[in-house]
N, C-alpha and C. Protein backbone atom coordinates (compact mmCIF):
# COMPACT_ATOMS: atom_id res chain seq x y z
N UNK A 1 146.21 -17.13 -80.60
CA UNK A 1 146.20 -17.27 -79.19
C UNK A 1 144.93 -16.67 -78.61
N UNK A 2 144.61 -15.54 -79.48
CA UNK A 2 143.25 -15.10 -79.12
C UNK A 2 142.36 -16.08 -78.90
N UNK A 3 141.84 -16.53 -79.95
CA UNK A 3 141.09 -17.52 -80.23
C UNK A 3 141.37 -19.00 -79.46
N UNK A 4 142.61 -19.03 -78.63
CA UNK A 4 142.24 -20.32 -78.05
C UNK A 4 141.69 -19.77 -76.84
N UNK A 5 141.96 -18.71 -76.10
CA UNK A 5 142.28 -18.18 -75.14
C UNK A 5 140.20 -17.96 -74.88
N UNK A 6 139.80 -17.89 -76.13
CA UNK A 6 138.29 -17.36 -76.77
C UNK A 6 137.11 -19.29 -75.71
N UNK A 7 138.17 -20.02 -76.63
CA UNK A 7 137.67 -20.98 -76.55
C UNK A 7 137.46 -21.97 -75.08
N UNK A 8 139.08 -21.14 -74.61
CA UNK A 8 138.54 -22.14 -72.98
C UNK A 8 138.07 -21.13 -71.89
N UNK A 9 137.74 -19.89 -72.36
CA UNK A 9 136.64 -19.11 -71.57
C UNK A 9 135.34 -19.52 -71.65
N UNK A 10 135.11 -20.15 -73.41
CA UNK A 10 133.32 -20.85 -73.58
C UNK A 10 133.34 -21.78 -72.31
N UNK A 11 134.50 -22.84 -72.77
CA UNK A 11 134.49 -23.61 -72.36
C UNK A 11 133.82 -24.21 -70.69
N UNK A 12 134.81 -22.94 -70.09
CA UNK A 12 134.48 -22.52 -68.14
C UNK A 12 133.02 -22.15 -68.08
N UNK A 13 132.60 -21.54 -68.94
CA UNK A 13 131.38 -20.83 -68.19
C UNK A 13 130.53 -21.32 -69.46
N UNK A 14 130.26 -22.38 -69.96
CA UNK A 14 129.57 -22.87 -70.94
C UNK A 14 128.96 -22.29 -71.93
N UNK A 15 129.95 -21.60 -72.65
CA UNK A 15 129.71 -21.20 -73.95
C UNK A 15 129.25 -19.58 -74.19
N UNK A 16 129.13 -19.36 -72.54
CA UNK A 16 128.89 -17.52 -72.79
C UNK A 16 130.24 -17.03 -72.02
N UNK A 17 129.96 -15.91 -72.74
CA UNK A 17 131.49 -15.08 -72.14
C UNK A 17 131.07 -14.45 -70.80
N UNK A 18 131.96 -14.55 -69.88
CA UNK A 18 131.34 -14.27 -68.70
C UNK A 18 131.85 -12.84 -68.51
N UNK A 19 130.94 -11.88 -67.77
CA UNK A 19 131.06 -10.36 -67.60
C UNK A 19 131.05 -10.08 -66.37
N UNK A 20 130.99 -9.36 -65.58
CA UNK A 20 130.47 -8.63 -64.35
C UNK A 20 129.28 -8.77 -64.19
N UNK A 21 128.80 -8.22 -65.44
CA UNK A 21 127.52 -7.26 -65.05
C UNK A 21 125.84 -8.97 -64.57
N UNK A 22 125.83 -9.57 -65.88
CA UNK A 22 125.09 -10.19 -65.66
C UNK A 22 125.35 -11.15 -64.22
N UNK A 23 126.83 -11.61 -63.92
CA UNK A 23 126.65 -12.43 -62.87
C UNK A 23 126.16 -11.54 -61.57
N UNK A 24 126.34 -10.21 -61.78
CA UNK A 24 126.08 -9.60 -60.27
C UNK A 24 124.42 -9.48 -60.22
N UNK A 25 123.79 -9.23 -61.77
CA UNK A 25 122.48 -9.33 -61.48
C UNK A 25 121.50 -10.41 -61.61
N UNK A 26 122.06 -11.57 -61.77
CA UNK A 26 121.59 -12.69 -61.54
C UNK A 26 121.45 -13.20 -59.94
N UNK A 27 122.22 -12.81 -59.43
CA UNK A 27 122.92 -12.68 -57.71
C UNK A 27 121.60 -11.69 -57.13
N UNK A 28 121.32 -10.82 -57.38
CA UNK A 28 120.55 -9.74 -56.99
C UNK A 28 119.30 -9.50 -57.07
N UNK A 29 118.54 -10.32 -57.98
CA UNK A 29 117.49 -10.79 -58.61
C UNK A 29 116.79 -11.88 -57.45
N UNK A 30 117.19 -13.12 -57.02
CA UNK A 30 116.70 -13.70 -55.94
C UNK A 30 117.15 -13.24 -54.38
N UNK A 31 118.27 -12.46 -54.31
CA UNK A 31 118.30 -11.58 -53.17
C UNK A 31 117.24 -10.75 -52.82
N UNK A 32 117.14 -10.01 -53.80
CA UNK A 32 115.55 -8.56 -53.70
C UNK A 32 114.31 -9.62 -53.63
N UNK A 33 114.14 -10.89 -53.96
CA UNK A 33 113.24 -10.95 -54.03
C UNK A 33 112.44 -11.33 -52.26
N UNK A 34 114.01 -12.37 -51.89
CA UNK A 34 114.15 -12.65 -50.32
C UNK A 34 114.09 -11.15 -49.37
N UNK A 35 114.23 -9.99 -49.67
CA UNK A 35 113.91 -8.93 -49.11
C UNK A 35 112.81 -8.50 -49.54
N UNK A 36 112.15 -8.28 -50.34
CA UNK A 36 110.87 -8.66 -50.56
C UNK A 36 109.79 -9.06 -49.72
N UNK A 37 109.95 -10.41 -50.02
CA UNK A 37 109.19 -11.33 -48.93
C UNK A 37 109.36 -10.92 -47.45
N UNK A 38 110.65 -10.54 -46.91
CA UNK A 38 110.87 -10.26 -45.92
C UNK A 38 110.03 -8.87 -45.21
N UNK A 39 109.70 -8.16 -45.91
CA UNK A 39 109.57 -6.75 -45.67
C UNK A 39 107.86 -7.11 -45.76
N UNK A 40 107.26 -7.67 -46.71
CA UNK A 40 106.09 -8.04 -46.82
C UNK A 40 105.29 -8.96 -45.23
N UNK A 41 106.02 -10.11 -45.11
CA UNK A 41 105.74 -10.56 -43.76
C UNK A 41 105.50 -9.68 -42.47
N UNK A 42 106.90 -8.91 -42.49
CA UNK A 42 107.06 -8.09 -41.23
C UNK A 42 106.06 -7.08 -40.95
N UNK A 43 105.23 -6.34 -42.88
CA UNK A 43 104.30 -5.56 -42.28
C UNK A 43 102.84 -6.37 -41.66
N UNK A 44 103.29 -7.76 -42.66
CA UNK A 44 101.85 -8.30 -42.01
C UNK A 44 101.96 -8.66 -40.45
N UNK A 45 102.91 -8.84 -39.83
CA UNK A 45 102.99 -9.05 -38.87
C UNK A 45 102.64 -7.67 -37.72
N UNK A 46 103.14 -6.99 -37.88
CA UNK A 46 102.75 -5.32 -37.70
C UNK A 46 101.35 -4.76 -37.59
N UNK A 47 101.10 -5.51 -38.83
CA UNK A 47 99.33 -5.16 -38.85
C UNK A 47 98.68 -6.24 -37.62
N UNK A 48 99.21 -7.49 -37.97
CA UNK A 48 98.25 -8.09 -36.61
C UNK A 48 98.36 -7.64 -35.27
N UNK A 49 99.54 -7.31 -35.28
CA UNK A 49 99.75 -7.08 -33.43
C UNK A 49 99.29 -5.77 -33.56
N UNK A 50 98.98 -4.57 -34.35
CA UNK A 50 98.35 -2.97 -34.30
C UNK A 50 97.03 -3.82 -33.82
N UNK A 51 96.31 -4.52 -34.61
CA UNK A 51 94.76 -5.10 -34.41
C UNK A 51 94.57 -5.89 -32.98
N UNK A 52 96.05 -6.72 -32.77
CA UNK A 52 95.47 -7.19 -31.13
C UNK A 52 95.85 -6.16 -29.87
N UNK A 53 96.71 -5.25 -29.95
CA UNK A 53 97.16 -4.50 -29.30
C UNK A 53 96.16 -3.83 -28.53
N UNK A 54 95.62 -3.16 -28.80
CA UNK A 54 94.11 -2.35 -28.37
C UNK A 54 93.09 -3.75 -27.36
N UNK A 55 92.89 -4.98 -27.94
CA UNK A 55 92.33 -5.71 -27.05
C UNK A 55 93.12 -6.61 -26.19
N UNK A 56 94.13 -6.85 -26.14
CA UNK A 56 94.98 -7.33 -25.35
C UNK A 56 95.62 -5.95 -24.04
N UNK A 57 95.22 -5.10 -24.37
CA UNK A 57 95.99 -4.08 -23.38
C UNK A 57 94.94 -3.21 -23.03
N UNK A 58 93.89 -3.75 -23.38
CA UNK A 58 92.55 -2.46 -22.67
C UNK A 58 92.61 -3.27 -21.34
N UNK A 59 92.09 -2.31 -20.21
CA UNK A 59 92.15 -2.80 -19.07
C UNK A 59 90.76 -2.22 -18.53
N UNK A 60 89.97 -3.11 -17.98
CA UNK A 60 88.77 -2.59 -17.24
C UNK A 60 88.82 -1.84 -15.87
N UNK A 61 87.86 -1.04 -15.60
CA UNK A 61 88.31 -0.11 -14.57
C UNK A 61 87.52 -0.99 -13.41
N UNK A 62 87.89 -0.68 -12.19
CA UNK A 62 88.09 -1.69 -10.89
C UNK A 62 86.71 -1.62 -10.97
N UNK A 63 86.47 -2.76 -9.91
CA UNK A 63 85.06 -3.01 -10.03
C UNK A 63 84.18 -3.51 -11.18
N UNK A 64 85.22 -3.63 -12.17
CA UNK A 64 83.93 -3.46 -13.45
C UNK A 64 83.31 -5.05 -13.50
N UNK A 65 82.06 -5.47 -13.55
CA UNK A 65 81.75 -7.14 -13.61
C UNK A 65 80.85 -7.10 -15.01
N UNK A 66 81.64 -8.39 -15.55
CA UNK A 66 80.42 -8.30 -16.63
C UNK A 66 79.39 -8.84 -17.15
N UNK A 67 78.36 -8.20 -17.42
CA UNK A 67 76.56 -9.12 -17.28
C UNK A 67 76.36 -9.00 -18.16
N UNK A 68 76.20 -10.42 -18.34
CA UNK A 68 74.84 -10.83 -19.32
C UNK A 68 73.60 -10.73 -19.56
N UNK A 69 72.81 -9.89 -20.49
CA UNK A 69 71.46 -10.27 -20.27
C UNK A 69 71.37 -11.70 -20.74
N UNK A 70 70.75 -12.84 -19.92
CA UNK A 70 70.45 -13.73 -20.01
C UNK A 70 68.51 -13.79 -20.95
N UNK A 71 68.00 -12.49 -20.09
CA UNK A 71 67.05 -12.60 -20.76
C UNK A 71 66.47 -12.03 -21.61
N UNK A 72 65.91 -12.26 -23.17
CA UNK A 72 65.98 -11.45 -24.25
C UNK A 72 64.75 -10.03 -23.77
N UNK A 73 64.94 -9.30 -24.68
CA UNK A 73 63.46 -8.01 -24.74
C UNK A 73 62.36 -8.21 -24.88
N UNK A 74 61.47 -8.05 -24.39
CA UNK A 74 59.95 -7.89 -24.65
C UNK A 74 59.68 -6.92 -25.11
N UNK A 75 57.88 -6.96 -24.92
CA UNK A 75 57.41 -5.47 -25.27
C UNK A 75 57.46 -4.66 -24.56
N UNK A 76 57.55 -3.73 -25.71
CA UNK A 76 57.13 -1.96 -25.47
C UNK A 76 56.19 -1.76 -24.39
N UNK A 77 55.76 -1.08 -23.59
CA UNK A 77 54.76 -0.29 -22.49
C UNK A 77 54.78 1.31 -23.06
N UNK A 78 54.35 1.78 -23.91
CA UNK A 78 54.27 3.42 -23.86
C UNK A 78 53.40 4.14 -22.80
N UNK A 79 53.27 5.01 -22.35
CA UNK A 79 52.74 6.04 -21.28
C UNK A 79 52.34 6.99 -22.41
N UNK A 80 51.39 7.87 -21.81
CA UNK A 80 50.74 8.78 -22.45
C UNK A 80 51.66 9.93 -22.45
N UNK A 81 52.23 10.69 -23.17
CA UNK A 81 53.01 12.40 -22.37
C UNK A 81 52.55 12.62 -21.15
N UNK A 82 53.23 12.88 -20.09
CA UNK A 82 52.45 13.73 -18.74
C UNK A 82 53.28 15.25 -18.49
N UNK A 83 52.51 15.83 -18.14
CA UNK A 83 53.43 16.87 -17.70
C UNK A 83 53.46 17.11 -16.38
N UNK A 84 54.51 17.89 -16.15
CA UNK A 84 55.08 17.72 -14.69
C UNK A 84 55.80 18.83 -13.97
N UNK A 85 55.31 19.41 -12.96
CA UNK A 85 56.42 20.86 -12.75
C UNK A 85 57.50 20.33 -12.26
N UNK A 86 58.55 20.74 -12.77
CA UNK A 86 60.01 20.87 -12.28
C UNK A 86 60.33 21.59 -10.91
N UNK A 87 60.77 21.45 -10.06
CA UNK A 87 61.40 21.87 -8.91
C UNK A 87 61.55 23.18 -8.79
N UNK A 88 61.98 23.80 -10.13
CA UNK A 88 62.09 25.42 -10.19
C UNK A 88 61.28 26.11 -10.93
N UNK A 89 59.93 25.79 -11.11
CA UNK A 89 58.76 26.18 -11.47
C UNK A 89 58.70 26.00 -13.33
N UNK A 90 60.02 25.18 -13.72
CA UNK A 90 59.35 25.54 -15.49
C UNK A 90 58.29 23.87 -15.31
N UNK A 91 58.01 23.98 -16.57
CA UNK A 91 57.19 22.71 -16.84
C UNK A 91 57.91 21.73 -17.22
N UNK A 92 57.52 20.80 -17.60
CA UNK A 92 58.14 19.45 -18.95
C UNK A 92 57.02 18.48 -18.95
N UNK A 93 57.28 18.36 -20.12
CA UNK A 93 56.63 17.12 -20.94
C UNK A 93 56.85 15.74 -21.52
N UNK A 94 57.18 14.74 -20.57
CA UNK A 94 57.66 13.84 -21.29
C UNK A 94 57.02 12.19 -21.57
N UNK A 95 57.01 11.69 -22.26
CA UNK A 95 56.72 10.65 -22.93
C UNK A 95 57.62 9.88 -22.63
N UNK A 96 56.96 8.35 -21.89
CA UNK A 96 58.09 7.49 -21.17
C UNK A 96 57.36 6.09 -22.05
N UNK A 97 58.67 5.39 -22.79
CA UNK A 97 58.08 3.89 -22.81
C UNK A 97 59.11 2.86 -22.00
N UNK A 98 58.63 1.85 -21.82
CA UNK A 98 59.25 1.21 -21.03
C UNK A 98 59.24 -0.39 -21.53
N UNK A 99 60.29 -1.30 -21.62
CA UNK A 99 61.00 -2.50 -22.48
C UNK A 99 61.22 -3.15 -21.20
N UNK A 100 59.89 -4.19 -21.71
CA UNK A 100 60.11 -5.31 -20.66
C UNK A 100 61.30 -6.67 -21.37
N UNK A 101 61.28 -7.62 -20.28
CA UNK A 101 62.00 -8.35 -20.58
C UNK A 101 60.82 -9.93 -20.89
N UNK A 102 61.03 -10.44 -21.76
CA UNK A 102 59.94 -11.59 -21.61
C UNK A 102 59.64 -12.55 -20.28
N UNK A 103 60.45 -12.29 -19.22
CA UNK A 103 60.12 -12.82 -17.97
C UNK A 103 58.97 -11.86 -17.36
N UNK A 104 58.82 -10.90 -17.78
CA UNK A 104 57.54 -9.93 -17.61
C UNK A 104 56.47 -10.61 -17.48
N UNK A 105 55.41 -10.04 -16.09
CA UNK A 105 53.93 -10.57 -16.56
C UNK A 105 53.68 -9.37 -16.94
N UNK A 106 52.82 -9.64 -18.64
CA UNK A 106 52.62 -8.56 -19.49
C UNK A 106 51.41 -7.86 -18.51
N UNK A 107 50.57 -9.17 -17.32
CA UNK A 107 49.45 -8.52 -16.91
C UNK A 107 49.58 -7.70 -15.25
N UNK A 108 51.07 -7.82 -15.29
CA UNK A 108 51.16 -7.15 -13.68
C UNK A 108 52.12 -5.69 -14.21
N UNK A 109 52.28 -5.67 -15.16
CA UNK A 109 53.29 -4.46 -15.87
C UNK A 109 52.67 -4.16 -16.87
N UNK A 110 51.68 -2.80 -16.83
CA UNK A 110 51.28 -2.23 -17.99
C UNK A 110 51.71 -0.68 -17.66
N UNK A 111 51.22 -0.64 -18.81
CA UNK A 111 51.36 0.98 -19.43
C UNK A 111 50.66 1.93 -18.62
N UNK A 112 49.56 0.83 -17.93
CA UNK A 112 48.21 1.83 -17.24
C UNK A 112 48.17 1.64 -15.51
N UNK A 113 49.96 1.13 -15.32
CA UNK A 113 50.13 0.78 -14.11
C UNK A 113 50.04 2.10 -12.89
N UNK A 114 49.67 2.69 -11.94
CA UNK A 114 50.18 3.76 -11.45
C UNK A 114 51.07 3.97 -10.92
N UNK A 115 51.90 3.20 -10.80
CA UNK A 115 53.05 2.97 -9.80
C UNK A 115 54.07 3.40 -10.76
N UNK A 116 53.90 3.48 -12.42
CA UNK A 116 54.97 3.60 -13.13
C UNK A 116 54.85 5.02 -13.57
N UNK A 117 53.67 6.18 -13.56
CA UNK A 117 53.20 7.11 -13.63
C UNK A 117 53.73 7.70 -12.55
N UNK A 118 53.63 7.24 -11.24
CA UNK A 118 54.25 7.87 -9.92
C UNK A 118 55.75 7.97 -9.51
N UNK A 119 56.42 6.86 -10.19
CA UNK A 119 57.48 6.97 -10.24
C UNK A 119 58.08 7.91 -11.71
N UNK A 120 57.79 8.25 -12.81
CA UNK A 120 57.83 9.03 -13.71
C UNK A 120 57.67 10.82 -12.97
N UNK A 121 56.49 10.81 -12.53
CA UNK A 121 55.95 12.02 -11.73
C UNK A 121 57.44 12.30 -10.65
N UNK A 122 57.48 11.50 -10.10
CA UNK A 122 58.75 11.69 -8.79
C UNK A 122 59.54 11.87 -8.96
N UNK A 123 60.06 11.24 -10.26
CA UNK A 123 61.52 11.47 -10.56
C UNK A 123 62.06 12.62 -11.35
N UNK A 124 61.07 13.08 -11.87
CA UNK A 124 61.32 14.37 -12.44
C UNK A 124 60.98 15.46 -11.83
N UNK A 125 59.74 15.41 -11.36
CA UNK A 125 59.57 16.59 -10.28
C UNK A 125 61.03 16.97 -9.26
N UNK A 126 61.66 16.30 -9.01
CA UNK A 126 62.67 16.76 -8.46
C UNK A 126 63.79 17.02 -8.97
N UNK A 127 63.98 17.45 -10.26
CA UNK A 127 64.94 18.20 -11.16
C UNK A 127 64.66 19.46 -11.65
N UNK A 128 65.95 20.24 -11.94
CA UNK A 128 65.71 21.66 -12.40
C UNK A 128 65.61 21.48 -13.90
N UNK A 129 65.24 23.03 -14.46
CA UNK A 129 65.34 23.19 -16.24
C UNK A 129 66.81 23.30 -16.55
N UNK A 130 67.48 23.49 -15.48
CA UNK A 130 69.37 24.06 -15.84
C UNK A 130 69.88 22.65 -16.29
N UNK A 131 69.55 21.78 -14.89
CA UNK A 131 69.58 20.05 -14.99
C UNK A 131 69.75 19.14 -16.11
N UNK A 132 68.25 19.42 -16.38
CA UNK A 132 67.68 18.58 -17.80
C UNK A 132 68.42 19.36 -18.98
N UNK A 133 68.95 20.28 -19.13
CA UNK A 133 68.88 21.10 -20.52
C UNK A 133 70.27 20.35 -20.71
N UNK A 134 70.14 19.81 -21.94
CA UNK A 134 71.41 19.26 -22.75
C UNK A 134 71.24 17.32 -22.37
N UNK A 135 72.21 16.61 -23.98
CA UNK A 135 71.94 14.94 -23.37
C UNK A 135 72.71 14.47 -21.91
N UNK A 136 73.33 14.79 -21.35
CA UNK A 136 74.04 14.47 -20.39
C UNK A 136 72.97 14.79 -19.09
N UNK A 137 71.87 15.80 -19.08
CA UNK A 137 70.71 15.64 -18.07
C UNK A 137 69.72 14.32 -18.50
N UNK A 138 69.52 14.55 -19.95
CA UNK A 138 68.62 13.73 -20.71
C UNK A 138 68.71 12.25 -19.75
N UNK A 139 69.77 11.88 -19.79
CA UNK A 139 70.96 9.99 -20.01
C UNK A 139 70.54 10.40 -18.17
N UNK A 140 70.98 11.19 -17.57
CA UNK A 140 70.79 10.57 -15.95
C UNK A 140 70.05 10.73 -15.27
N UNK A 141 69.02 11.79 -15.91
CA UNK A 141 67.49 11.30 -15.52
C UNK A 141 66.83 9.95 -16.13
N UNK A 142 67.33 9.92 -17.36
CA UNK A 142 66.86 8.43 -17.39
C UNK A 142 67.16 7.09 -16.98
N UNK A 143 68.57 7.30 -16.41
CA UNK A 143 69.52 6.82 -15.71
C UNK A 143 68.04 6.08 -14.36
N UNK A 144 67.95 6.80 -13.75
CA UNK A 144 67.34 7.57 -12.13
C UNK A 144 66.38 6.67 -12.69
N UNK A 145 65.51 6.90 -13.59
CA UNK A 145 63.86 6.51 -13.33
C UNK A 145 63.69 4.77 -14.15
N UNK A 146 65.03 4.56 -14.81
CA UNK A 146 65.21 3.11 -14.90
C UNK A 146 65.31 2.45 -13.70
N UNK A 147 66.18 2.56 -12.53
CA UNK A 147 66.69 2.26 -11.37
C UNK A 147 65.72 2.27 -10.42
N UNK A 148 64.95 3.10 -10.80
CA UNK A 148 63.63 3.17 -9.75
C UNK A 148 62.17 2.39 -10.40
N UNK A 149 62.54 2.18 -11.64
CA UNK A 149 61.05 0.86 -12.20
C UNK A 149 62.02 -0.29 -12.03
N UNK A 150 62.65 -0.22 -12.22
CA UNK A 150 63.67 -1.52 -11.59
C UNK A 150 63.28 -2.48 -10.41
N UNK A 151 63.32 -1.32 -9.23
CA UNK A 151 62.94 -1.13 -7.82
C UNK A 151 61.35 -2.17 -7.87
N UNK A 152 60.72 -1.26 -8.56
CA UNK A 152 59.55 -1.86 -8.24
C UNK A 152 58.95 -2.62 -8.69
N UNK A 153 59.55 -2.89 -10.26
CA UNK A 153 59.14 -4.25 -10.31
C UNK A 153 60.48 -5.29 -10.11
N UNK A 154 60.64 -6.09 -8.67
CA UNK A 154 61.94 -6.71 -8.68
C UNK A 154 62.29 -7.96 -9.76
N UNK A 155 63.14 -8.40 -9.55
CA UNK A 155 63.75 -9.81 -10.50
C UNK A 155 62.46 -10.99 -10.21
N UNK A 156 61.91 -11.69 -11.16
CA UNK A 156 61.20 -12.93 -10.93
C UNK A 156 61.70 -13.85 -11.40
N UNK A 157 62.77 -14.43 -10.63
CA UNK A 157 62.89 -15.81 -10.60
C UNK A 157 64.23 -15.44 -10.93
N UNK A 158 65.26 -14.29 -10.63
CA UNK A 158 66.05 -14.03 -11.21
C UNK A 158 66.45 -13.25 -12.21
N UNK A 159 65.41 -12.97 -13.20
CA UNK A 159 65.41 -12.55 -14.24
C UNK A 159 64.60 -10.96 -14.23
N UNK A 160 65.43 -10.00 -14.61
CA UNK A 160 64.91 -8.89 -14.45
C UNK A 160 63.29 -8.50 -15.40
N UNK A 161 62.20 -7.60 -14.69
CA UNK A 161 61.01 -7.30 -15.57
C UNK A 161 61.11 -6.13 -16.12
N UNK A 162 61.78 -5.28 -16.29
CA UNK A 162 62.67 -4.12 -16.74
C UNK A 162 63.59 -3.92 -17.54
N UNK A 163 63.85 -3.87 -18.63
CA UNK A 163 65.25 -4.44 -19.74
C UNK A 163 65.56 -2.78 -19.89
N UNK A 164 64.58 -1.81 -19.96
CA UNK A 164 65.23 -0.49 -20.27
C UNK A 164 64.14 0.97 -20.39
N UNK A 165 64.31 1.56 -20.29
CA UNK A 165 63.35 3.06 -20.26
C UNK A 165 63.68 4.00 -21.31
N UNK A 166 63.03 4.30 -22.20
CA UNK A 166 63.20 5.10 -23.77
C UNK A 166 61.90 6.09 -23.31
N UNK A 167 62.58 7.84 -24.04
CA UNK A 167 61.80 9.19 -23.78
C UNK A 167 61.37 8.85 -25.29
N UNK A 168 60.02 9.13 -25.39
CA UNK A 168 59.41 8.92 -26.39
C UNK A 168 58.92 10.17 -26.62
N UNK A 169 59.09 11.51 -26.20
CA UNK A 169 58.97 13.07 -25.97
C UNK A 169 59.50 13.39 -24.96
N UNK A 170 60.23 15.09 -25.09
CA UNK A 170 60.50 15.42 -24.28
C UNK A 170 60.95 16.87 -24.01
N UNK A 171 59.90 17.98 -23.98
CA UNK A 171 59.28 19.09 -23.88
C UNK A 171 59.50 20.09 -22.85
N UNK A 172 60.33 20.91 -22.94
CA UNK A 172 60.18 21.64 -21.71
C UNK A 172 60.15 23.19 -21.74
N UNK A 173 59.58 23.36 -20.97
CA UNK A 173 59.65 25.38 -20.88
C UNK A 173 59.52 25.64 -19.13
């Protein structure tokens, strides 16, 4: 009776004896793998929205508009060092170049202009050594004397003759 009893168990489950163990981990095997996949997606998904998060939710502060330079850099203009008394009697020394924009006339904007010497001279003469000392004087005096070659040489045709102002020295006692 054993033995028939042997035979129509092959029979049901085709020829292997059926157990617990393997049917539960045959079951469990493409389950883990569907959690798997699952857990894999979700971090990729996680990761994209961490990466758009930051540019989708930055917010510009009022007023802010945003410009294009339309027109690329030109040349360099270097100035000689000048020195200059400061307001509260120390000295300084600084070395100004100045980055035109190719709408520049290279021959109405030079290096040997006086107007760019006078405005250099002006704009610093009216700062202290307390002022200037550290980059945060450095950046808004240079701030100041961009804004003011700006001034004087205006937009031609739209297009600014001024792209930027770089201290090429800058010396003080």
């Amino acid at each position: 009776m054993a033995a028939a009893s042997m035979t129509m168990a092959s029979r049901t489950t085709g020829g292997v004896a059926a157990t617990d163990a393997p049917a539960s981990e045959g079951a469990a095997k493409p389950r883990g793998r569907r959690k798997l996949l699952v857990l894999v997606g979700l971090v990729a998904v996680v990761g994209v929205a961490g990466l758009a998060y930051p540019k989708l939710t930055h917010k510009k502060p009022a007023g802010y508009k945003s410009v294009a330079l339309a027109v690329p850099n030109g040349p360099i203009e270097s100035l000689d060092p000048v020195t200059i008394n400061l307001s509260d009697g120390h000295l300084l020394q600084v070395g100004v170049a100045v980055q035109l924009t190719t709408a520049a006339d290279p021959k109405k904007v030079t290096a040997m202009d006086p107007r760019i010497l006078d405005a250099v001279i002006s704009t610093f003469s009216a700062w202290t050594y307390p002022n200037l000392l550290g980059p945060p004087g450095h950046e808004q005096a240079r701030q100041q004397l961009e804004a003011r070659l700006k001034s004087l040489f205006p937009p031609v045709g739209g297009a600014p003759e001024v792209a930027g102002v770089y201290f090429t020295s800058f010396v003080m006692q």
